[in-house]
C-alpha atoms as a PDB file:
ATOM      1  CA  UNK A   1      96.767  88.848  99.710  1.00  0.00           C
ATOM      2  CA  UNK A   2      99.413  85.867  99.384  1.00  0.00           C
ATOM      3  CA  UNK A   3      98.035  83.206  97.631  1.00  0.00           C
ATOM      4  CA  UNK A   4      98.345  79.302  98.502  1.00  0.00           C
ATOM      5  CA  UNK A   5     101.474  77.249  97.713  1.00  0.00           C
ATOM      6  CA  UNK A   6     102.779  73.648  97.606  1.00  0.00           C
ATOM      7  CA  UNK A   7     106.638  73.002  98.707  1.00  0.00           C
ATOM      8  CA  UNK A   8     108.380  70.302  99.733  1.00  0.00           C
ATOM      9  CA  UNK A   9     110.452  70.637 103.179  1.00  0.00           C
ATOM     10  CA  UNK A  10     113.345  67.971 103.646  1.00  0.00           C
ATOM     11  CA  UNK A  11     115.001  67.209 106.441  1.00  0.00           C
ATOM     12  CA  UNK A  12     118.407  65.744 107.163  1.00  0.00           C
ATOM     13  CA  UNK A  13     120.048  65.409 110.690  1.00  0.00           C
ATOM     14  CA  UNK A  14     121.408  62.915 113.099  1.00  0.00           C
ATOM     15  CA  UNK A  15     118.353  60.563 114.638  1.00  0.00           C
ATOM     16  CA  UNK A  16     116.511  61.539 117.869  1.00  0.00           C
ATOM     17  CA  UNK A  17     113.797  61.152 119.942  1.00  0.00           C
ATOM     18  CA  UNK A  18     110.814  63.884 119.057  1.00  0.00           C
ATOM     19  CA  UNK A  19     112.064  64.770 115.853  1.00  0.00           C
ATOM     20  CA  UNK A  20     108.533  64.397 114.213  1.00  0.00           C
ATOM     21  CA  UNK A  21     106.951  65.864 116.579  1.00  0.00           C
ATOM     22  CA  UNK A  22     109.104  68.874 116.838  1.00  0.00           C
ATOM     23  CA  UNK A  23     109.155  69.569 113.119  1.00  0.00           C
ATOM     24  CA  UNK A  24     105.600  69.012 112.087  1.00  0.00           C
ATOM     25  CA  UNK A  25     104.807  71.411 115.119  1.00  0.00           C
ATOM     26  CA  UNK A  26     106.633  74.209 114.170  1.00  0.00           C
ATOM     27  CA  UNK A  27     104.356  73.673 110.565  1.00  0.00           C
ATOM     28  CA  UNK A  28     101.059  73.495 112.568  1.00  0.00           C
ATOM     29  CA  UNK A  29     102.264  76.819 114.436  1.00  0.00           C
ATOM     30  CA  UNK A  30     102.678  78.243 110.855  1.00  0.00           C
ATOM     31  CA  UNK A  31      99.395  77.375 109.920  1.00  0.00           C
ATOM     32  CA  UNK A  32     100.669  74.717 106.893  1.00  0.00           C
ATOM     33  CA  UNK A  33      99.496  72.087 106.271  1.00  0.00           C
ATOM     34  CA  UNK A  34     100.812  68.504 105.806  1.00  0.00           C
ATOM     35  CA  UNK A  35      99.673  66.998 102.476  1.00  0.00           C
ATOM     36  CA  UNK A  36     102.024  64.136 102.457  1.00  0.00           C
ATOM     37  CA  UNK A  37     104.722  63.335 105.013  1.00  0.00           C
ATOM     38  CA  UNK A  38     107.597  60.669 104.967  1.00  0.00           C
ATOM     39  CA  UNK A  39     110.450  59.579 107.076  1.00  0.00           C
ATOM     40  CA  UNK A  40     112.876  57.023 107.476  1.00  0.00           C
ATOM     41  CA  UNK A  41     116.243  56.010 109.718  1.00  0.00           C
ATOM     42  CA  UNK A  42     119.668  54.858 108.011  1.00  0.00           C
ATOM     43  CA  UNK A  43     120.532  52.785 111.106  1.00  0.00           C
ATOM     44  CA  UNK A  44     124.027  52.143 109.891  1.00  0.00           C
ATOM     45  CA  UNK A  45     124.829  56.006 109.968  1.00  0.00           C
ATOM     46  CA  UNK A  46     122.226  57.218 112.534  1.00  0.00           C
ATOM     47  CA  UNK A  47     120.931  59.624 110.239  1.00  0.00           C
ATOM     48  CA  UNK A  48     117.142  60.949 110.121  1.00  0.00           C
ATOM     49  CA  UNK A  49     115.812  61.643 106.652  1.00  0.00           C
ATOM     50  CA  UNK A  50     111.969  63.278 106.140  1.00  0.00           C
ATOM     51  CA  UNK A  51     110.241  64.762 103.188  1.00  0.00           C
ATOM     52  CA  UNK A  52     107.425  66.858 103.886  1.00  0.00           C
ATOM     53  CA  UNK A  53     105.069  68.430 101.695  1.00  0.00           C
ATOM     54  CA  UNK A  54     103.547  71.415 103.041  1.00  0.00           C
ATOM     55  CA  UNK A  55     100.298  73.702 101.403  1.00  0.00           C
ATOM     56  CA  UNK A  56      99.981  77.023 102.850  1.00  0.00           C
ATOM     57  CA  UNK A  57     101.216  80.487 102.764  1.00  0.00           C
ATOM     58  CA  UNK A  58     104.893  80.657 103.644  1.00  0.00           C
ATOM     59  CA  UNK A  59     107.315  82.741 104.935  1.00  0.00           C
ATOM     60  CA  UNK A  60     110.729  80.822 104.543  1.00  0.00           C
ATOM     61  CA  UNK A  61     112.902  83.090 106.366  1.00  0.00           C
ATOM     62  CA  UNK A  62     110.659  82.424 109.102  1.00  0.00           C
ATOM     63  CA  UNK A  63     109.869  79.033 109.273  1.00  0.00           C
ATOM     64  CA  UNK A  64     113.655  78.469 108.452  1.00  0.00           C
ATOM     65  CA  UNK A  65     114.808  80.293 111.140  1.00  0.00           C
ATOM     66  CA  UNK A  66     112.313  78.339 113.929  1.00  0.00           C
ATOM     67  CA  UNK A  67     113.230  75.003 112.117  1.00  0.00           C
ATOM     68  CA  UNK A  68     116.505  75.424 112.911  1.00  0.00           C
ATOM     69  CA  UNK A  69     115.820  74.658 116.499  1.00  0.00           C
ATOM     70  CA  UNK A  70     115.640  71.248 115.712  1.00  0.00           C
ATOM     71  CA  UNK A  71     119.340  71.933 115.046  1.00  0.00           C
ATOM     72  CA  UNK A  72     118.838  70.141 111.158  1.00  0.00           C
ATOM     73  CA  UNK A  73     119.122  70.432 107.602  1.00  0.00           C
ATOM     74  CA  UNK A  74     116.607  72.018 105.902  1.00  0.00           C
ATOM     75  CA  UNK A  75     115.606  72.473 101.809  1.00  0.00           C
ATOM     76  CA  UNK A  76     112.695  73.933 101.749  1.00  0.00           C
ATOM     77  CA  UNK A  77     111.566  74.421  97.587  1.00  0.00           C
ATOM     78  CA  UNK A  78     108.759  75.164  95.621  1.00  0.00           C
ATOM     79  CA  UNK A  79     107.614  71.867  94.287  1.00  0.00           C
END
């Protein structure tokens, strides 16, 4: 049995509508949960920037693979 773990997903990609929503779906789907979540728009660039920290069993190759629908950056470490 796997046991519970903290990480920290980031997210980096030009800004658009849904982008929250999109991403923290794909974590409900995986059964993680959100422990803390934070986001922000640099306006002058038009870039989207979210840190997400997630507690839950993971499978990275997984939820790094669906993530990538959102067509963004991920870093997804062990905090």
């Amino acid at each position: 049995m796997q046991s519970t773990q903290r990480k920290v997903l980031r997210t980096i990609c030009p800004d658009q509508k849904g982008l929250i929503a999109r991403i923290t779906n794909i974590c409900y789907k995986h059964e993680l949960n959100i422990v803390q979540n934070n986001e922000f728009v640099d306006h002058r660039t038009g870039r989207f920037f979210m840190r997400t920290e997630l507690e839950g069993i993971f499978n990275d190759a997984t939820l790094l693979g669906r993530s990538g629908t959102a067509r963004c950056q991920k870093d997804l470490c062990a905090s």
